[in-house]
PDB file of N, CA and C in Angstrom:
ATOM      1  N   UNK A   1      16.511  -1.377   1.990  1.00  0.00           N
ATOM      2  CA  UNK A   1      16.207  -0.762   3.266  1.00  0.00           C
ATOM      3  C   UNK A   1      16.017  -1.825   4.347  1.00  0.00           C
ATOM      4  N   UNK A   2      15.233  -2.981   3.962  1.00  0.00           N
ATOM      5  CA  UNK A   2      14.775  -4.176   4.956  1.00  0.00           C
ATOM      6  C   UNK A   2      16.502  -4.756   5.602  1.00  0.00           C
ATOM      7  N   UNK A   3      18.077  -4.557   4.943  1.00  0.00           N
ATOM      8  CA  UNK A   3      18.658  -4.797   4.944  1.00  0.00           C
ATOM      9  C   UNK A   3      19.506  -4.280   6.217  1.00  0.00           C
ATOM     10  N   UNK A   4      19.235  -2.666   5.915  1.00  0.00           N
ATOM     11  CA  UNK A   4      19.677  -1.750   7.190  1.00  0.00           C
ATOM     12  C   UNK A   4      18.817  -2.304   8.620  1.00  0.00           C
ATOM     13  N   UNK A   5      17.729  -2.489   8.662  1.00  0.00           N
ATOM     14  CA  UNK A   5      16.828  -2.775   9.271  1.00  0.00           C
ATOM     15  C   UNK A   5      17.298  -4.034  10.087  1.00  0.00           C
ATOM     16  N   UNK A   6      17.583  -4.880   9.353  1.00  0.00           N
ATOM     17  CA  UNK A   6      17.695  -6.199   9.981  1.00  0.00           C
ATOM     18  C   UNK A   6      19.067  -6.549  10.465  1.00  0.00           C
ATOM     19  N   UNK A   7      20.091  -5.572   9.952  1.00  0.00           N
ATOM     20  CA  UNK A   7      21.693  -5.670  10.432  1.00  0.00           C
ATOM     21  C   UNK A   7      21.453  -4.592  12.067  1.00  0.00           C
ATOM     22  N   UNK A   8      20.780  -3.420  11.691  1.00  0.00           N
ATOM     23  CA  UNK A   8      20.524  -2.995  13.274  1.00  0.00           C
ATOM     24  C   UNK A   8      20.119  -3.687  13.809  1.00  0.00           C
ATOM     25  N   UNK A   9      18.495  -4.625  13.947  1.00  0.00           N
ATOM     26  CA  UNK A   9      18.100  -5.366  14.759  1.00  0.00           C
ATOM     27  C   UNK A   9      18.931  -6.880  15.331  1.00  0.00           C
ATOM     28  N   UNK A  10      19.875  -6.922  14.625  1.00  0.00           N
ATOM     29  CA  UNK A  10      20.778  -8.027  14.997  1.00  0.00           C
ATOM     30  C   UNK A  10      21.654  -7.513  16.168  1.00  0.00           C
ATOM     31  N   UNK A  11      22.270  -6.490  15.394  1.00  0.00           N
ATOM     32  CA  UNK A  11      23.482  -5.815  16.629  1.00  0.00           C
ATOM     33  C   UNK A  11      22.700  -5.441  17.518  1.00  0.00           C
ATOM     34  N   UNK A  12      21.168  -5.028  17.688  1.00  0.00           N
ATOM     35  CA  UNK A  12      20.720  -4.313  18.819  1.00  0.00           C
ATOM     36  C   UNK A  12      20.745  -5.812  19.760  1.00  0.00           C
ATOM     37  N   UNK A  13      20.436  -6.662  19.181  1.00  0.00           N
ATOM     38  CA  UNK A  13      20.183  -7.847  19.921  1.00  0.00           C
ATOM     39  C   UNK A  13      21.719  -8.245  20.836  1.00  0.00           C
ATOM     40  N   UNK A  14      22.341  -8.238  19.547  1.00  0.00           N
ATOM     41  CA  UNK A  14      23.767  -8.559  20.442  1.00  0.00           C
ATOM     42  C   UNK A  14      24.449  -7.556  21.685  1.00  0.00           C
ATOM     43  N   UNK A  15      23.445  -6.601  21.573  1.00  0.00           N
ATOM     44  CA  UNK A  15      24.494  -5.539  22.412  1.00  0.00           C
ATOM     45  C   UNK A  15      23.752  -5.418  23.871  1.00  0.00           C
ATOM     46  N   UNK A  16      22.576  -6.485  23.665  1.00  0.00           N
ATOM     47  CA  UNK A  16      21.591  -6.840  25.163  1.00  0.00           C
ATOM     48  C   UNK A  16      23.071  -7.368  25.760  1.00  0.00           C
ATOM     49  N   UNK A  17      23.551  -8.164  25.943  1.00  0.00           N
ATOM     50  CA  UNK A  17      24.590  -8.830  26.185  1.00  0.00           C
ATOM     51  C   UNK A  17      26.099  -8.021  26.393  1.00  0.00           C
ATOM     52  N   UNK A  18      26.324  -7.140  25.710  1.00  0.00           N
ATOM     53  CA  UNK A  18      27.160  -6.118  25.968  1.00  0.00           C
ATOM     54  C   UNK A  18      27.267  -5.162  27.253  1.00  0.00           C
ATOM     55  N   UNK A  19      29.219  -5.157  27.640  1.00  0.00           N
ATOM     56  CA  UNK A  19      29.351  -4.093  28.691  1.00  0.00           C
ATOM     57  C   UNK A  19      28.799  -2.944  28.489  1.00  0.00           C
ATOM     58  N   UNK A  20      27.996  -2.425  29.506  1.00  0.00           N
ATOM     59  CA  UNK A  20      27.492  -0.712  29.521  1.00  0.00           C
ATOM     60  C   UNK A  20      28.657  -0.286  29.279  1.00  0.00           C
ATOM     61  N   UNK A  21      29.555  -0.122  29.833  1.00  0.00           N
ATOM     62  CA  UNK A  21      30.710   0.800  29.546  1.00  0.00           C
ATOM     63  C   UNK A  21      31.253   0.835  28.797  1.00  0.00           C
ATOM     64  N   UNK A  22      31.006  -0.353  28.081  1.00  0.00           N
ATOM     65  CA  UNK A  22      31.757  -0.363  26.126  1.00  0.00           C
ATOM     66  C   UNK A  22      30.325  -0.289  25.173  1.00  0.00           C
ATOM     67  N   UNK A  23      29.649  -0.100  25.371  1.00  0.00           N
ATOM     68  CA  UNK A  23      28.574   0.074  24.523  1.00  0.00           C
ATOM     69  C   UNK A  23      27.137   0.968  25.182  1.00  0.00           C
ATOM     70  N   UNK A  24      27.042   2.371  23.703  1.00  0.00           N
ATOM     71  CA  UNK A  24      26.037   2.846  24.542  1.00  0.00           C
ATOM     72  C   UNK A  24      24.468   2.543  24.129  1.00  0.00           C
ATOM     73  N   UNK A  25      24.330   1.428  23.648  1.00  0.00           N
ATOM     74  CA  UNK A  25      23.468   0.739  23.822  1.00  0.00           C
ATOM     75  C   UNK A  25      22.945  -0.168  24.608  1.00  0.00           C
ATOM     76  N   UNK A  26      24.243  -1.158  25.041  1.00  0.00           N
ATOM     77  CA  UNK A  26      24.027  -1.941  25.976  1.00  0.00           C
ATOM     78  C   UNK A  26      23.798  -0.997  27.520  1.00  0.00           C
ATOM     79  N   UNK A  27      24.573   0.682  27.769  1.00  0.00           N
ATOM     80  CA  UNK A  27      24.055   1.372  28.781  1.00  0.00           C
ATOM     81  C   UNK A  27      22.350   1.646  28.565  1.00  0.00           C
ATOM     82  N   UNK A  28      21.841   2.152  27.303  1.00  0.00           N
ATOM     83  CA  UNK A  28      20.005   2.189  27.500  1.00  0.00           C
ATOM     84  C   UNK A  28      19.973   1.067  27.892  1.00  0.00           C
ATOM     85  N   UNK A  29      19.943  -0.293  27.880  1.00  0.00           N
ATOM     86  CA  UNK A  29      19.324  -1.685  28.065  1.00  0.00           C
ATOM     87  C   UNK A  29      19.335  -1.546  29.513  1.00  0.00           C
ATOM     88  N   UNK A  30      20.703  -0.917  30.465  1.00  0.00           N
ATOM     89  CA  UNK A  30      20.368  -1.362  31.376  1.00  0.00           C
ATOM     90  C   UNK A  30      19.893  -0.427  32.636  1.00  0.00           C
ATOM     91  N   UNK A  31      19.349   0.719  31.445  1.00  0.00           N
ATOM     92  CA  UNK A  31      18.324   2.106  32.341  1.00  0.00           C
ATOM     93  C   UNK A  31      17.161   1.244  32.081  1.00  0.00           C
ATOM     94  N   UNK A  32      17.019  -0.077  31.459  1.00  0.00           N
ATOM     95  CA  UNK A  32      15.916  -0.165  31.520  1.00  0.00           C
ATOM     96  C   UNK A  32      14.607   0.358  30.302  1.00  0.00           C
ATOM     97  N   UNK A  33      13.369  -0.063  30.349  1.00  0.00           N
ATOM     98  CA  UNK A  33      12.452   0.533  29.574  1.00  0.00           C
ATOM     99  C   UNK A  33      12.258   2.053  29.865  1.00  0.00           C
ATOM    100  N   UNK A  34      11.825   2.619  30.768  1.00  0.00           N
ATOM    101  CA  UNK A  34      11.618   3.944  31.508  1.00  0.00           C
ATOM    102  C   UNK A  34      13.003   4.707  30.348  1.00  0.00           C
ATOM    103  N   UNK A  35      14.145   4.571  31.107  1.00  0.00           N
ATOM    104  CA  UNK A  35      15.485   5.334  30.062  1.00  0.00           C
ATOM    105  C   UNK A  35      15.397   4.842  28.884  1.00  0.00           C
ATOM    106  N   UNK A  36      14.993   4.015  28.140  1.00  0.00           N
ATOM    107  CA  UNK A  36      15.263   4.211  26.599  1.00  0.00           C
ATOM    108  C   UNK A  36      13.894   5.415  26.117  1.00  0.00           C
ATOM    109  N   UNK A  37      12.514   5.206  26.548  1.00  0.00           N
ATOM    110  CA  UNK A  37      11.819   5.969  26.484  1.00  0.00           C
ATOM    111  C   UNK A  37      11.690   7.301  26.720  1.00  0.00           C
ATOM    112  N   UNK A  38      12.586   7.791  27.701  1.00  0.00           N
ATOM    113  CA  UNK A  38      13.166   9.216  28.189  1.00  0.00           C
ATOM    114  C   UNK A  38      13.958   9.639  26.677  1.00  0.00           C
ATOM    115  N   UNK A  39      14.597   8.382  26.662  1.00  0.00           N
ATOM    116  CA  UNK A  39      15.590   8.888  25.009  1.00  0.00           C
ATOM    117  C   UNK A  39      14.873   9.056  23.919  1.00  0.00           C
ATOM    118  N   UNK A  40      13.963   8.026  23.633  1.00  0.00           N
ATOM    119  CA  UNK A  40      12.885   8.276  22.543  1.00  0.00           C
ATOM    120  C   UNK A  40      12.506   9.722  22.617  1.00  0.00           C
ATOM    121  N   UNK A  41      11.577  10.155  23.683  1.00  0.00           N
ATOM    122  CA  UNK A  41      11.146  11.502  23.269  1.00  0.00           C
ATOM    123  C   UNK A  41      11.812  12.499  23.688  1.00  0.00           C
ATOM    124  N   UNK A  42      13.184  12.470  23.855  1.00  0.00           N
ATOM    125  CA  UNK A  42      13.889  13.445  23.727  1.00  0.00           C
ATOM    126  C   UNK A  42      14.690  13.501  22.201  1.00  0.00           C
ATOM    127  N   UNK A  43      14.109  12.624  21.854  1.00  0.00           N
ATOM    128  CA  UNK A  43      15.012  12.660  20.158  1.00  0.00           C
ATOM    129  C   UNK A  43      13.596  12.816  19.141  1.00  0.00           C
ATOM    130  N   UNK A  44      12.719  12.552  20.312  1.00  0.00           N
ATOM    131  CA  UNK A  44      11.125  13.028  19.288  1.00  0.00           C
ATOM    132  C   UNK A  44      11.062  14.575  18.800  1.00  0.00           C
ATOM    133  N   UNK A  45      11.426  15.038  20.351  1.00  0.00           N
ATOM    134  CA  UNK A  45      11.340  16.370  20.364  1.00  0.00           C
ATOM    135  C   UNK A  45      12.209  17.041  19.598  1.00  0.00           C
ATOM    136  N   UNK A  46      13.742  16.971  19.728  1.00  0.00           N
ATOM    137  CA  UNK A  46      14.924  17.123  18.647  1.00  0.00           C
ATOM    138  C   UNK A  46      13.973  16.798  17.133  1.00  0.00           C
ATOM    139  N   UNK A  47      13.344  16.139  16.571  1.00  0.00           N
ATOM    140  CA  UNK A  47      12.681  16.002  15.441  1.00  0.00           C
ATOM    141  C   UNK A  47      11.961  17.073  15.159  1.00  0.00           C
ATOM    142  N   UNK A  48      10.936  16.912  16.167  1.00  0.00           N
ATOM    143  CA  UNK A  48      10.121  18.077  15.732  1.00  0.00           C
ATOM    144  C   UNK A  48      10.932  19.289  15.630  1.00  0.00           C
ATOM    145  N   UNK A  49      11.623  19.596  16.396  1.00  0.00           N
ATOM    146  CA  UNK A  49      12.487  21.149  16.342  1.00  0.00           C
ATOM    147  C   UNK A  49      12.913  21.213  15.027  1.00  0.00           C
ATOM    148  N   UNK A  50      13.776  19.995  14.192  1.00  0.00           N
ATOM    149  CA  UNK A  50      14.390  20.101  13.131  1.00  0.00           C
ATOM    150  C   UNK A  50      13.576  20.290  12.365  1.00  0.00           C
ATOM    151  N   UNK A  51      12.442  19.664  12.219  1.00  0.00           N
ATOM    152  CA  UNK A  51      11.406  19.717  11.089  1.00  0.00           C
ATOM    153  C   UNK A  51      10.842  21.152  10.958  1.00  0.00           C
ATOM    154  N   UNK A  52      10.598  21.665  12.212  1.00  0.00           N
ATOM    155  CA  UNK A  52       9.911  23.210  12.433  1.00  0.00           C
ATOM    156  C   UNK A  52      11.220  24.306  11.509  1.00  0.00           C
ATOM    157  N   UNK A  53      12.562  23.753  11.981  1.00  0.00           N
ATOM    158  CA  UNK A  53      13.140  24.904  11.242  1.00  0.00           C
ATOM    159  C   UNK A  53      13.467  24.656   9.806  1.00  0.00           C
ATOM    160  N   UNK A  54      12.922  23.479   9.178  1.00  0.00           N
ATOM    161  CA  UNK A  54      12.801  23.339   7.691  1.00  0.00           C
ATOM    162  C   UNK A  54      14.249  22.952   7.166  1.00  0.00           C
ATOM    163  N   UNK A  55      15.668  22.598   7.914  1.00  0.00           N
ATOM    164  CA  UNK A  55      16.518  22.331   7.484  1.00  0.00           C
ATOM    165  C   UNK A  55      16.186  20.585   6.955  1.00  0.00           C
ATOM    166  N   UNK A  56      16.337  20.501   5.599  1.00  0.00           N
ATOM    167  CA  UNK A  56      16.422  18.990   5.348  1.00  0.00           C
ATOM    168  C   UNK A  56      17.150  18.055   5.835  1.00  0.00           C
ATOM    169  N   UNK A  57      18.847  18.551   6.179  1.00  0.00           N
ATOM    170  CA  UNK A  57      19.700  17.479   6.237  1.00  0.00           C
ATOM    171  C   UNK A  57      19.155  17.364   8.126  1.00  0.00           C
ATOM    172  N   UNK A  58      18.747  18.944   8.793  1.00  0.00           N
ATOM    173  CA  UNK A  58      18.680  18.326  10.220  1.00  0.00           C
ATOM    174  C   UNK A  58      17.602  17.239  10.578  1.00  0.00           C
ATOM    175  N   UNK A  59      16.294  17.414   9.832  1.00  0.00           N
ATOM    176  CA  UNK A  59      15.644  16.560   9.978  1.00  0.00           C
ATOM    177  C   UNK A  59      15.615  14.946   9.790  1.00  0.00           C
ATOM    178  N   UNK A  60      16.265  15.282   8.215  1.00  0.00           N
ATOM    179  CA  UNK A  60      16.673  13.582   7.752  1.00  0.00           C
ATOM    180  C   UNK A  60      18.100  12.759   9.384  1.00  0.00           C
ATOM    181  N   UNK A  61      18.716  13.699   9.980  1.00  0.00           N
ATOM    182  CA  UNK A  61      19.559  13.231  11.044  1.00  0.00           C
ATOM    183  C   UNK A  61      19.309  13.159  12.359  1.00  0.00           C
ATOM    184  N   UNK A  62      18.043  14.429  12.313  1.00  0.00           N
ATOM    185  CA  UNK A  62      17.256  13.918  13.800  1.00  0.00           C
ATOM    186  C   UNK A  62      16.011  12.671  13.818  1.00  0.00           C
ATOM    187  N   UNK A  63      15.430  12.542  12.552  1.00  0.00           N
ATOM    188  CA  UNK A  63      14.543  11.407  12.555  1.00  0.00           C
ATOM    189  C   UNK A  63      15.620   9.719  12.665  1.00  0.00           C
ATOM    190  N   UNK A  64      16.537  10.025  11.659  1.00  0.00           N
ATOM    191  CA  UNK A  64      17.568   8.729  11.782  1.00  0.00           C
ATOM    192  C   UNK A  64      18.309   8.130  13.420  1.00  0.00           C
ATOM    193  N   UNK A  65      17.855   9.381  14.032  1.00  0.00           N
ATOM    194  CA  UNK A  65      18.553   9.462  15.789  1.00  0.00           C
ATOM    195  C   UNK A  65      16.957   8.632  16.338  1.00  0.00           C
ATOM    196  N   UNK A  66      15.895   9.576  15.816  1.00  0.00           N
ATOM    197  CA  UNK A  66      14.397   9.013  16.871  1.00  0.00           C
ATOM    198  C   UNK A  66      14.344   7.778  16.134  1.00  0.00           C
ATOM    199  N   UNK A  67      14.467   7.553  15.244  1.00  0.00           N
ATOM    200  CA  UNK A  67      14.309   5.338  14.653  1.00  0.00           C
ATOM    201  C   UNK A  67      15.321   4.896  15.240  1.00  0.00           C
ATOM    202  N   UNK A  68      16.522   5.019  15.327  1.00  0.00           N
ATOM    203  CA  UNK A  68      17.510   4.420  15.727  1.00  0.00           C
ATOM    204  C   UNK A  68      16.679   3.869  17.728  1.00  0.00           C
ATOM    205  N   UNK A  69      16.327   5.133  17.882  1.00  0.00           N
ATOM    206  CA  UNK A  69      16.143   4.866  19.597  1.00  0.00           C
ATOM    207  C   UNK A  69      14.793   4.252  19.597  1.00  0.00           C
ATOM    208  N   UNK A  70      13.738   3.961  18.703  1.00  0.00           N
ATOM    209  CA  UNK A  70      12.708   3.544  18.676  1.00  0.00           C
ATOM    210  C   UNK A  70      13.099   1.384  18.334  1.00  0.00           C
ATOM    211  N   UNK A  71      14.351   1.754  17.345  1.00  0.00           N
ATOM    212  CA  UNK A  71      14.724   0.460  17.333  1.00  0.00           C
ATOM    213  C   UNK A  71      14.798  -0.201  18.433  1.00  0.00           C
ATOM    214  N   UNK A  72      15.461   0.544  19.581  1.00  0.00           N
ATOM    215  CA  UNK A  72      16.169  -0.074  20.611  1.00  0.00           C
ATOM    216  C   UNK A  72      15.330  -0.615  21.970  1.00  0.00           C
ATOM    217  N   UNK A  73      13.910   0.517  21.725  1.00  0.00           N
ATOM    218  CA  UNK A  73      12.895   0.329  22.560  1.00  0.00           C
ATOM    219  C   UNK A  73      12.195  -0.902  21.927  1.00  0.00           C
ATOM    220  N   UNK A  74      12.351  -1.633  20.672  1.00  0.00           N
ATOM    221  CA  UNK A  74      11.483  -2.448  20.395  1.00  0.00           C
ATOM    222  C   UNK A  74      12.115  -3.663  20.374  1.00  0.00           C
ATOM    223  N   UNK A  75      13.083  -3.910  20.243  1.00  0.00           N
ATOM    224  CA  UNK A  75      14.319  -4.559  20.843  1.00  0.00           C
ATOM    225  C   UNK A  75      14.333  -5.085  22.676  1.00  0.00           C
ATOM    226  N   UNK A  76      14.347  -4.053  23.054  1.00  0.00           N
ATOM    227  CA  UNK A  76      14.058  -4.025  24.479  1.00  0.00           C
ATOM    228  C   UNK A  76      12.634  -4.806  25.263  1.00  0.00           C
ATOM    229  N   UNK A  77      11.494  -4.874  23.952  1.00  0.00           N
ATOM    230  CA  UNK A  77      10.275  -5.354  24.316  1.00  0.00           C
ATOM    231  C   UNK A  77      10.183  -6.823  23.610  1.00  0.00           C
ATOM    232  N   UNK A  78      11.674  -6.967  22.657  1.00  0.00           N
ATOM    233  CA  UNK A  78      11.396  -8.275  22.663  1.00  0.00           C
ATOM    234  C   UNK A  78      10.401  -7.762  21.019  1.00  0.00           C
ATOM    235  N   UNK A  79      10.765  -7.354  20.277  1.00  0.00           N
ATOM    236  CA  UNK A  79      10.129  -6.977  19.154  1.00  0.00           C
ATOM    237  C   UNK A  79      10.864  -6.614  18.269  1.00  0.00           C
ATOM    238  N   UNK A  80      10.542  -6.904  16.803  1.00  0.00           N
ATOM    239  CA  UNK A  80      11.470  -6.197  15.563  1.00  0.00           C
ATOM    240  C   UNK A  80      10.824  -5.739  14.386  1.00  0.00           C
ATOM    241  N   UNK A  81      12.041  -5.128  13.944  1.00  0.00           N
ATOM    242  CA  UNK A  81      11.572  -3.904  12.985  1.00  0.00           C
ATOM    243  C   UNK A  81      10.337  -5.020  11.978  1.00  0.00           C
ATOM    244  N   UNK A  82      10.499  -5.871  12.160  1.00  0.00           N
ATOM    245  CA  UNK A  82       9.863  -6.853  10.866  1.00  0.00           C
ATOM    246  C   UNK A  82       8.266  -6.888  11.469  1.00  0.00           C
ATOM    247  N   UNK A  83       8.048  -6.850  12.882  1.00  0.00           N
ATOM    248  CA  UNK A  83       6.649  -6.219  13.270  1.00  0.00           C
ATOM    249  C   UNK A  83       6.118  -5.150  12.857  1.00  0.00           C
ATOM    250  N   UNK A  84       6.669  -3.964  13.251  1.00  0.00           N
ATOM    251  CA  UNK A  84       6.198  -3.168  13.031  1.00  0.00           C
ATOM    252  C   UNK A  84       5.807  -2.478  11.035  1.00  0.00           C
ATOM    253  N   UNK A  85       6.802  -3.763  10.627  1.00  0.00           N
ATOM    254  CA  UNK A  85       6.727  -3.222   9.052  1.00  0.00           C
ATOM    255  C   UNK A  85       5.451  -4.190   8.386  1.00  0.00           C
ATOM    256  N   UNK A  86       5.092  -5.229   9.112  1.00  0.00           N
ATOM    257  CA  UNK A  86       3.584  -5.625   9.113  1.00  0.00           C
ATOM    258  C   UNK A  86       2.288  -5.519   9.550  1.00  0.00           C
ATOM    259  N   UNK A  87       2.608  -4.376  10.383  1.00  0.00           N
ATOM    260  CA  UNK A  87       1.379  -4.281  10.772  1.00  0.00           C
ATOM    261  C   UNK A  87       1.819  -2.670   9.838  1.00  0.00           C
ATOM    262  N   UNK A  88       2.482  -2.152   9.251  1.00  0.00           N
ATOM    263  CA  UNK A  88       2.465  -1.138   8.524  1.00  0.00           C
ATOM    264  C   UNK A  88       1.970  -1.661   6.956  1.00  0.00           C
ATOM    265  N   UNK A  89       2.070  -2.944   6.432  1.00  0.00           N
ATOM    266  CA  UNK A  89       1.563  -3.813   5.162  1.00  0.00           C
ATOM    267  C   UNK A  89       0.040  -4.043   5.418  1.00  0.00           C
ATOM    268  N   UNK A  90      -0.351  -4.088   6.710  1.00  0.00           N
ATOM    269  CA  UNK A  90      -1.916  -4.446   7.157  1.00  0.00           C
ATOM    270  C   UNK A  90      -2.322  -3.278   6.710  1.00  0.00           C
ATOM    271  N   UNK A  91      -1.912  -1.888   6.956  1.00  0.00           N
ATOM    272  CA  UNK A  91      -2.865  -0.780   6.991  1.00  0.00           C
ATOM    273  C   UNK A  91      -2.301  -0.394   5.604  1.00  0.00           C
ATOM    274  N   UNK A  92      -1.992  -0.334   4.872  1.00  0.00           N
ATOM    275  CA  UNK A  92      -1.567  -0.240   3.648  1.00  0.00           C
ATOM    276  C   UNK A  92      -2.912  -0.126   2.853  1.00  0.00           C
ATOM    277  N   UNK A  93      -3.132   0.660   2.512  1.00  0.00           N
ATOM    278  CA  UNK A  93      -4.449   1.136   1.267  1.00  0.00           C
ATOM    279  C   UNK A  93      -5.630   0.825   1.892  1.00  0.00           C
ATOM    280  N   UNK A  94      -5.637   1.315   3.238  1.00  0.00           N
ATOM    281  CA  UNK A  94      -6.933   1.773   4.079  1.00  0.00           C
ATOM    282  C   UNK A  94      -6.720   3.095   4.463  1.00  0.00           C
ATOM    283  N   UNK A  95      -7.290   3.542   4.253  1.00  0.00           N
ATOM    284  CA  UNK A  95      -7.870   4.611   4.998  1.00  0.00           C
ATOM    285  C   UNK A  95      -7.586   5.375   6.156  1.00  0.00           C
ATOM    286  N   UNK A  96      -7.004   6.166   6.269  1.00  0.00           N
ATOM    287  CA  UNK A  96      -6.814   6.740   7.870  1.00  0.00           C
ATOM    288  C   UNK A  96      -7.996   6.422   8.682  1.00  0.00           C
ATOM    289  N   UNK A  97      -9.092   7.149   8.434  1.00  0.00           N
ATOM    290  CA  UNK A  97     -10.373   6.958   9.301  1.00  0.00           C
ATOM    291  C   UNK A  97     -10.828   5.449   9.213  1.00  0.00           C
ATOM    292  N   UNK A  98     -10.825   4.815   8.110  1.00  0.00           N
ATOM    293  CA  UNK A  98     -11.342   3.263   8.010  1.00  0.00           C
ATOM    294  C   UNK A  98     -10.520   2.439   9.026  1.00  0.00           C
ATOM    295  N   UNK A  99      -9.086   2.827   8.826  1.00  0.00           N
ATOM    296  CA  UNK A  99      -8.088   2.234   9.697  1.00  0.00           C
ATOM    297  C   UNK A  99      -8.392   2.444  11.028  1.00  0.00           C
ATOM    298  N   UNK A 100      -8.417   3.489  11.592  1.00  0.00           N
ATOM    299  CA  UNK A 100      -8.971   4.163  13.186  1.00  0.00           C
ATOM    300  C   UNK A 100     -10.079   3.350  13.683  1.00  0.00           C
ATOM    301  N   UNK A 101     -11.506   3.235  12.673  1.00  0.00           N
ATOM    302  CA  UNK A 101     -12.327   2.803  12.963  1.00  0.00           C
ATOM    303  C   UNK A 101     -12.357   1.018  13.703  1.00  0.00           C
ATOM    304  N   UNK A 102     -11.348   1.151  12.743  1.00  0.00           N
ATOM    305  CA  UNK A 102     -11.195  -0.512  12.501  1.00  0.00           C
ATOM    306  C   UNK A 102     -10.469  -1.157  13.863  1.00  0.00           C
ATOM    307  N   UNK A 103      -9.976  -0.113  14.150  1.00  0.00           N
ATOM    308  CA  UNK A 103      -9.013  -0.898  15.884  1.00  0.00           C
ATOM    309  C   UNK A 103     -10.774  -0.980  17.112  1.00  0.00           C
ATOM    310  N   UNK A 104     -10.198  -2.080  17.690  1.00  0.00           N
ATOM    311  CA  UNK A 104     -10.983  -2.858  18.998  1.00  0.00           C
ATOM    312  C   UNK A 104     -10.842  -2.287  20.304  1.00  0.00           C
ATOM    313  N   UNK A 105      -9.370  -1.644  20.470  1.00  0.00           N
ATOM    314  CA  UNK A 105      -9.488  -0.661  21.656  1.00  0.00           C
ATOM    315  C   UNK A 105      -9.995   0.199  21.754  1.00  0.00           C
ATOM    316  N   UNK A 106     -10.385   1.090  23.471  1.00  0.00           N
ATOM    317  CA  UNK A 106     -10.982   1.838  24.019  1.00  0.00           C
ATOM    318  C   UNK A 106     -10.545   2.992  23.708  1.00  0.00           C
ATOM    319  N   UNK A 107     -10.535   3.849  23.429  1.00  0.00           N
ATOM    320  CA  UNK A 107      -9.933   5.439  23.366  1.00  0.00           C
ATOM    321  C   UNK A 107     -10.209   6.148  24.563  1.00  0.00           C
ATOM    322  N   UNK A 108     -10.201   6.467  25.722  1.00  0.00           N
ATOM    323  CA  UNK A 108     -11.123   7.261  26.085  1.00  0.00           C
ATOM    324  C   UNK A 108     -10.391   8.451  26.609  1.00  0.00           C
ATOM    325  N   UNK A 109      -8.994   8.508  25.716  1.00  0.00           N
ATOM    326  CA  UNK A 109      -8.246  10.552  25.819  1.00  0.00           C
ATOM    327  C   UNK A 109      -8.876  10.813  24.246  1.00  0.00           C
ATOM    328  N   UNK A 110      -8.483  11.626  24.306  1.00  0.00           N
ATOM    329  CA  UNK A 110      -8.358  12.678  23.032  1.00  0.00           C
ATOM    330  C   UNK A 110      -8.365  12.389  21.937  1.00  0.00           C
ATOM    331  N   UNK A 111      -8.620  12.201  21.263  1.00  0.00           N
ATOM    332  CA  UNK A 111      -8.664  11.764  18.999  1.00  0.00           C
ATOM    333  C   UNK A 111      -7.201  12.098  18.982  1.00  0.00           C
ATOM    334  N   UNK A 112      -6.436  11.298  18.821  1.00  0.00           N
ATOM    335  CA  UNK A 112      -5.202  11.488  18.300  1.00  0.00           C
ATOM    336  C   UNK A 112      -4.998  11.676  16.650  1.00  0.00           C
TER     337      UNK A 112
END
């Protein structure tokens, strides 16, 4: 899996550099942060829909659409999948609530 992971994060890299008009990746890069994030949760939302109607294959193809665009936003910040899969090894056999507790930032919306 770390394999898929790291061949996307390469091409995402290379396609910073890529014509918008030949690549529609290199077009999110150059909507900027704001448009890849518009894309994120419009492929969030496509998720949830799939998941609500219980089809397996739609979900397994709308979540593969919201990572794909989550790749690209982290990419975009100058970040890779290899972050986020360590700070996913940090919380690893803690606790939801121990974990929650455990962050230093402020909350001050809603208990997520």
């Amino acid at each position: 899996m770390n394999d898929v992971l790291d061949r996307l994060s390469e091409l995402l890299e290379q396609r910073k550099n890529a014509d918008p008009q030949s690549s529609y990746v290199a077009r999110l890069y150059s909507k900027g942060m704001d448009g890849i994030l518009k894309k994120v949760g419009e492929e969030a939302t496509e998720t949830i829909i799939a998941a609500k109607d219980g089809d397996p294959h739609k979900i397994v193809y709308e979540t593969a659409d919201l990572w794909f665009h989550c790749l690209v936003m982290l990419a975009h910040a100058g970040l890779k999948p290899r972050d986020v899969l360590n700070e996913l090894a940090r919380r690893e056999g803690l606790s939801g609530l121990e974990e929650k507790a455990s962050r230093t930032e402020v909350n001050d919306g809603p208990e997520s």
